[in-house]
Protein backbone atom coordinates (compact mmCIF):
# COMPACT_ATOMS: atom_id res chain seq x y z
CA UNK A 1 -163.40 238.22 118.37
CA UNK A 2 -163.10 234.26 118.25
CA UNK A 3 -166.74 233.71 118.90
CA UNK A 4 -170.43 235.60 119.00
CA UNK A 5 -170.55 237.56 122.44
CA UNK A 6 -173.15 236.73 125.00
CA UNK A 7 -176.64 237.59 124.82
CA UNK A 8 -177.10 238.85 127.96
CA UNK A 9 -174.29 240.48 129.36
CA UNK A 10 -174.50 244.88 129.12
CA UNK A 11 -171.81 247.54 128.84
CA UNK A 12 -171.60 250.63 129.05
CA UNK A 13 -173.47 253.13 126.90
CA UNK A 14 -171.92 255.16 124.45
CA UNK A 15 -173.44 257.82 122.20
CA UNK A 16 -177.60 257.60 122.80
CA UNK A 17 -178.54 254.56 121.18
CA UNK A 18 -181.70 257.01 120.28
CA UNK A 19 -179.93 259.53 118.20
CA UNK A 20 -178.18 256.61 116.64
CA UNK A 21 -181.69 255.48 115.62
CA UNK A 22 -183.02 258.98 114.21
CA UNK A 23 -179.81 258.97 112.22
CA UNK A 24 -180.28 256.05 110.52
CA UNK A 25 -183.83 256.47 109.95
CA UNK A 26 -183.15 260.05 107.99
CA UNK A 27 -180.15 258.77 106.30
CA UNK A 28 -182.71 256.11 104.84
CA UNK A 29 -184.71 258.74 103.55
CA UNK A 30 -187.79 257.60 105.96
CA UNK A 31 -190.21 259.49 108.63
CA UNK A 32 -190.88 258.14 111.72
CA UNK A 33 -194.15 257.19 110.30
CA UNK A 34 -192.38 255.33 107.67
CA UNK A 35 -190.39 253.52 109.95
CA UNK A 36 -193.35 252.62 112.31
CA UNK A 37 -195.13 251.08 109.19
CA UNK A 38 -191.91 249.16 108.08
CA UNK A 39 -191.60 248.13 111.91
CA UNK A 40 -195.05 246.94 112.54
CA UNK A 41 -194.77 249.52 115.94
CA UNK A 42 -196.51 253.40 116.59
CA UNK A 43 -195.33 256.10 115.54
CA UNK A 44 -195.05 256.93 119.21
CA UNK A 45 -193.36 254.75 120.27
CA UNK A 46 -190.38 255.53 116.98
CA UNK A 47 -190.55 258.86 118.76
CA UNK A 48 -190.10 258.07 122.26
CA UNK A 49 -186.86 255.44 120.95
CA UNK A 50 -185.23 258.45 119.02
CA UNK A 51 -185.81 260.65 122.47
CA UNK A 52 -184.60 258.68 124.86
CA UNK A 53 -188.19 258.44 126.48
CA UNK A 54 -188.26 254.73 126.05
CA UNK A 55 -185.61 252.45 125.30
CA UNK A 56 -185.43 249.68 123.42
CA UNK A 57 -185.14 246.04 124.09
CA UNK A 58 -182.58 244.16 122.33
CA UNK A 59 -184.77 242.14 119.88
CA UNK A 60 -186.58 245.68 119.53
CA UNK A 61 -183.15 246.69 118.38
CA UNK A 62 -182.42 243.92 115.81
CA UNK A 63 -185.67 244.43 114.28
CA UNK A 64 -185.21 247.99 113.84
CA UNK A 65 -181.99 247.68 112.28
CA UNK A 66 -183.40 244.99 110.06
CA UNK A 67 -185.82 247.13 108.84
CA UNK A 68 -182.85 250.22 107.73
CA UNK A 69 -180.68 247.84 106.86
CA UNK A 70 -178.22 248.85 108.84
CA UNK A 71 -174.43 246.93 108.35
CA UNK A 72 -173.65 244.38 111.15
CA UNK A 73 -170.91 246.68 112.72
CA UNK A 74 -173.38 249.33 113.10
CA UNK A 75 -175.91 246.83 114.58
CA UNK A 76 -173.08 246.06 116.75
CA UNK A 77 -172.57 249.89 117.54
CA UNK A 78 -176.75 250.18 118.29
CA UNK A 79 -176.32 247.67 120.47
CA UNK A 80 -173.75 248.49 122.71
CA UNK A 81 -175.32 252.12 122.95
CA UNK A 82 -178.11 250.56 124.62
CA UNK A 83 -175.67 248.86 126.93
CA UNK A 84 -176.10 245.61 125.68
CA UNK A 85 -173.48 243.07 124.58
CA UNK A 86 -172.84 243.50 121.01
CA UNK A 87 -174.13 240.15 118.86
CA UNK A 88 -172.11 239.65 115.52
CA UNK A 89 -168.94 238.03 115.27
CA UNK A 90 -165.52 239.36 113.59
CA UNK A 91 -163.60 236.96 112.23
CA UNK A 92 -160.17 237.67 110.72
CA UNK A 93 -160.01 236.07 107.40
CA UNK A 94 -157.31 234.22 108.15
CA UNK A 95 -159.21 231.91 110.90
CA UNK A 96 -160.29 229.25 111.02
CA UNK A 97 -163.75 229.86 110.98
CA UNK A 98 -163.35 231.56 107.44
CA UNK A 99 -162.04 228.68 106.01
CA UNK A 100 -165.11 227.78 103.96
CA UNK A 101 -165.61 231.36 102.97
CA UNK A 102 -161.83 231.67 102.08
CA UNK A 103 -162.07 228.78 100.04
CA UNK A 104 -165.11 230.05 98.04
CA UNK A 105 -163.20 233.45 97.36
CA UNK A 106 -160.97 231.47 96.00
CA UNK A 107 -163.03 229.48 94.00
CA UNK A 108 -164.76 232.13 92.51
CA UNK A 109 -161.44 233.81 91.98
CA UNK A 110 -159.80 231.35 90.44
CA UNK A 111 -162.63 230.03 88.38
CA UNK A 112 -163.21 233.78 86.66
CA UNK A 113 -159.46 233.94 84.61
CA UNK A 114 -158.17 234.50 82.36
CA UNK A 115 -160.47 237.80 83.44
CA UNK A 116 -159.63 239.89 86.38
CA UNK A 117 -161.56 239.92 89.36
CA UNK A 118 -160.19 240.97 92.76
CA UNK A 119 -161.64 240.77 96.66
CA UNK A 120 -161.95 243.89 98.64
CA UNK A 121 -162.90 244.93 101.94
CA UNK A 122 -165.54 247.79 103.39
CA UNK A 123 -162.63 250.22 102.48
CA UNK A 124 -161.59 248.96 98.84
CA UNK A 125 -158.81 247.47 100.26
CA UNK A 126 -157.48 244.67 98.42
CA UNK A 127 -157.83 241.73 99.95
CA UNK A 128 -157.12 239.03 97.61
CA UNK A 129 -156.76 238.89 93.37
CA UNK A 130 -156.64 236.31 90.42
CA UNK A 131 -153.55 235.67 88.10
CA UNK A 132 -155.52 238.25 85.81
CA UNK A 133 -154.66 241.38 87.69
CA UNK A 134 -150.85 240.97 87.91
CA UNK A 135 -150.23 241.81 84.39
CA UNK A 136 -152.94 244.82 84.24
CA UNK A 137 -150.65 246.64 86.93
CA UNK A 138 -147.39 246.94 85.15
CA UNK A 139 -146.08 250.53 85.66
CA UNK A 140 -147.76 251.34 88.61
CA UNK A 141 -145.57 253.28 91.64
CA UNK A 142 -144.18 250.86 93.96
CA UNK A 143 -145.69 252.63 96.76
CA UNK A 144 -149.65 252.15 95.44
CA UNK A 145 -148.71 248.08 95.55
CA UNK A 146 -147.34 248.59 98.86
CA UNK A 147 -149.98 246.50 101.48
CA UNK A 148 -152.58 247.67 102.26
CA UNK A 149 -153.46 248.83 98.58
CA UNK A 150 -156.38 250.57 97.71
CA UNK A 151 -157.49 249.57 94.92
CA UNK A 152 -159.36 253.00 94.01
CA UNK A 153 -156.77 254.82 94.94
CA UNK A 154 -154.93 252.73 92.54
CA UNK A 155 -157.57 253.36 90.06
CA UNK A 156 -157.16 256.85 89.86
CA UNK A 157 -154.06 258.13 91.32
CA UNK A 158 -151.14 260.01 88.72
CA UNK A 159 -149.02 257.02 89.96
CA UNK A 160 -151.70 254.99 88.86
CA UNK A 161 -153.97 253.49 86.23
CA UNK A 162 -155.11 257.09 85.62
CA UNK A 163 -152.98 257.55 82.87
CA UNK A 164 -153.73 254.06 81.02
CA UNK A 165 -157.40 254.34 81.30
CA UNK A 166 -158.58 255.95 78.21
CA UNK A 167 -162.04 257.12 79.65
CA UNK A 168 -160.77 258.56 82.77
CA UNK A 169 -163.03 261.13 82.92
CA UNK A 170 -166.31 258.83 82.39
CA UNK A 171 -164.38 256.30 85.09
CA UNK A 172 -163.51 258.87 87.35
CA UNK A 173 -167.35 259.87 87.44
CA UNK A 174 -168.72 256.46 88.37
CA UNK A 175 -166.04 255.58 91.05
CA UNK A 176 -166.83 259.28 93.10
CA UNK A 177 -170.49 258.37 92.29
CA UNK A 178 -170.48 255.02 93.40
CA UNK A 179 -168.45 255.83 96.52
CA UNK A 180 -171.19 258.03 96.98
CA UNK A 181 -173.83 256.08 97.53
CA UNK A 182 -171.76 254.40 99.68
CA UNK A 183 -170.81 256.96 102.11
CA UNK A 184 -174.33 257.71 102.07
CA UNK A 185 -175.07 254.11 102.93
CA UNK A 186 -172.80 254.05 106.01
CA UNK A 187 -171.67 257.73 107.16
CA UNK A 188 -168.54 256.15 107.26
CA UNK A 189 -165.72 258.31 108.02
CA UNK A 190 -163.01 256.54 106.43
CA UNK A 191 -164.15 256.55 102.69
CA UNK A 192 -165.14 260.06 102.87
CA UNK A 193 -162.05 260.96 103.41
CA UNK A 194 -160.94 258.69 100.53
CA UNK A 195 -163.32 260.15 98.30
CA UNK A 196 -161.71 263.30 99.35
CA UNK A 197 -158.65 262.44 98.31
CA UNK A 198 -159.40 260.93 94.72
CA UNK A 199 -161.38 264.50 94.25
CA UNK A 200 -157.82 265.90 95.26
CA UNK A 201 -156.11 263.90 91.81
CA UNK A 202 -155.41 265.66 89.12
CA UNK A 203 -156.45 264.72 85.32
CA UNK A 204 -153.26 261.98 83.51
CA UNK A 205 -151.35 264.08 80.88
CA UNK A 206 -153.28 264.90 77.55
CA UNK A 207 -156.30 265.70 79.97
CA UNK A 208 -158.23 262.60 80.37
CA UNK A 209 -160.64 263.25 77.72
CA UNK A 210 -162.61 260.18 76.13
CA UNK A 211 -160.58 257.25 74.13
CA UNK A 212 -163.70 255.39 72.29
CA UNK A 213 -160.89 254.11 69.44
CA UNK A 214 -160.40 250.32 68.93
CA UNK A 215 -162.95 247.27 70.35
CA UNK A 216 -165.26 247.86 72.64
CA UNK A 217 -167.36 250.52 70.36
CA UNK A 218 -171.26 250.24 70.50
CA UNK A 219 -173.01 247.64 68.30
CA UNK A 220 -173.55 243.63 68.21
CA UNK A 221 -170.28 242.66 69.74
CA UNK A 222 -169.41 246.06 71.55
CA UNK A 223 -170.49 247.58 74.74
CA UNK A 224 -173.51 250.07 75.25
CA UNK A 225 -172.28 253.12 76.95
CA UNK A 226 -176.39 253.54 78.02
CA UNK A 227 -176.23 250.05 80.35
CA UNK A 228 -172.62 249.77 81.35
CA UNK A 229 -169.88 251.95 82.19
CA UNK A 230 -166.58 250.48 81.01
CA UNK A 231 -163.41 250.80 82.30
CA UNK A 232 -161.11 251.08 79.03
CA UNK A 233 -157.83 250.25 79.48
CA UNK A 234 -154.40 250.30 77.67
CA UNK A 235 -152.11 247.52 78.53
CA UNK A 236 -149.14 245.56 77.21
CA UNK A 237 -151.88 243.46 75.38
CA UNK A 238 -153.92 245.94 73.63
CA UNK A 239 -156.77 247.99 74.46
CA UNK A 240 -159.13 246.05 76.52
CA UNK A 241 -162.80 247.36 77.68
CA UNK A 242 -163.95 246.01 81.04
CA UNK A 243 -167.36 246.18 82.67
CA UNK A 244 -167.49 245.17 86.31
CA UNK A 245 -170.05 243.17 88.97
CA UNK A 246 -170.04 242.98 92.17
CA UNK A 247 -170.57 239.83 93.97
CA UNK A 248 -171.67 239.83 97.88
CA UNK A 249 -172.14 237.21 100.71
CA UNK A 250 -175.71 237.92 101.24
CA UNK A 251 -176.40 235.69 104.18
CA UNK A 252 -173.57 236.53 106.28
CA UNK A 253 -173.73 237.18 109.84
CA UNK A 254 -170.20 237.85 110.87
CA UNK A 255 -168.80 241.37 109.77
CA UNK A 256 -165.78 240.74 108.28
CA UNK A 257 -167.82 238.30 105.47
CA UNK A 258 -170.40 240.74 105.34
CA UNK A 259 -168.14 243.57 104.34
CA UNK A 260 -166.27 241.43 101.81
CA UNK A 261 -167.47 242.14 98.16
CA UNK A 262 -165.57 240.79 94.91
CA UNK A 263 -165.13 242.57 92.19
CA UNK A 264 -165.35 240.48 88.99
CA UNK A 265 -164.78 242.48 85.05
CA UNK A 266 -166.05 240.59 82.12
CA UNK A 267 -164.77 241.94 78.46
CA UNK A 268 -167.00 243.78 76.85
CA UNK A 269 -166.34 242.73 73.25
CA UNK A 270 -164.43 239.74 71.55
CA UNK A 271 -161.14 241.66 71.09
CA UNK A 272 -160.53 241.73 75.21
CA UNK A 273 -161.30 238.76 75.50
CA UNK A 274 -159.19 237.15 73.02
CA UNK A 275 -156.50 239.72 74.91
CA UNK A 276 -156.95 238.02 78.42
CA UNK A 277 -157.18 234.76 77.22
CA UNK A 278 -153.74 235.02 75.66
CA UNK A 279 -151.61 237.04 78.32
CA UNK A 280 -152.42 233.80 80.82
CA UNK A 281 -152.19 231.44 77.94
């Protein structure tokens, strides 16, 4: 939408905007006491939302979904089941009202080579990536680089990086995990179903049992398997271990910025890095 919907104007309800409530509340791990504490409101009155006995004001709204955290297009989804006007913007990044946060994607980007670090949206699809990436991909199926790419699908699909990444089955274990806690963040739909299909993937060839040869090993200059999961990869350069961070816009208030994260991988001992530094040299 070009620009934040009215305040005041109501639609039509959808699901019960109280159910919506109760399901955030329990997917937060809280009680309705809980809640009412976090909220500043009785434990009553929580009840009478999640029933449909009382309903809630808009600002009543906000301030509940403040308080579970709920993502903007959910608080956008609360909203309209109460039959009001839904309040946060989505912008395509390509507008013009992204061009300061395109820029800084960019920026950041940019500024990270000769080390990889891509953009991705709620879905891990790639959005945007630095010169870095490029040469990591070599050998992957045309059809996983075919838009839009997924970049754990990418991860761990035959077709893949499967068979390059030397600790698949330690990798393999934190991407399900992390996507996880995600699901469970957001019930959403569309990345169960993705984690549903990277269960689906079979091991690479010789199994996908652990590769802890060459740099990267524990000590001074290594990593420390007991802080950081790596992602150990071969490539054209030589065996390069990876450790990822994620980087968020934490004071966004229109979706699409909200639900953009970057992915940024640092080396994790002097040998990648010397690695990277020469395959953009």
């Amino acid at each position: 939408m070009p620009a934040i919907p009215s305040n005041h104007g109501r639609l039509p309800a959808g699901q019960p905007v109280g159910a919506l409530l109760r399901s955030w509340r329990r997917r937060r791990g809280l009680s309705q006491l809980d809640l009412a504490c976090e909220a500043d409101i009785s434990t009553r009155h929580v009840s009478f939302l999640e029933t449909g006995r009382s309903q809630p004001s808009r600002g009543m709204l906000i301030h509940l979904a403040e308080r579970l955290d709920v993502p903007l297009r959910d608080r956008n989804a609360l909203l309209v089941a109460a039959g009001f006007a839904p309040l946060y913007s989505e912008h395509g990044l390509d507008s013009p009202a992204m061009r300061a946060a395109r820029k800084a994607v960019e920026l950041v980007l940019t500024g990270h080579e000769p080390f990889p670090a891509l953009a991705i949206d709620r879905h891990w699809t790639l959005v945007a990536a630095n010169r870095a990436v490029a040469p990591l991909l070599d050998g992957v199926a045309a059809e996983l680089l075919a838009p839009p790419v997924n970049v754990l699908r990418l991860s761990l699909h035959p077709g893949g990086l499967a068979g390059r990444i030397g600790n698949w089955a330690q990798w393999r274990a934190h991407v399900l995990s992390r996507l996880t806690r995600q699901i469970d963040g957001s019930a959403d739909p569309v990345l169960a179903a993705l984690r549903d299909e990277l269960q689906g993937y079979p091991a690479p060839a010789g199994g996908g049992g652990e590769d802890h040869g060459g740099g990267g090993g524990g000590g001074e200059d290594g990593h420390h398997p007991d802080v950081v999961v790596p992602l150990r990869l071969h490539s054209a350069a030589g065996m390069l271990s990876l450790f990822g961070t994620t980087t968020v816009f934490g004071t966004a208030v229109d979706i699409t910025l909200s639900e953009l994260a970057i992915e940024a991988f640092f080396p994790a001992d002097a040998e990648t890095a010397d690695r990277l530094r020469r395959a953009l040299a």
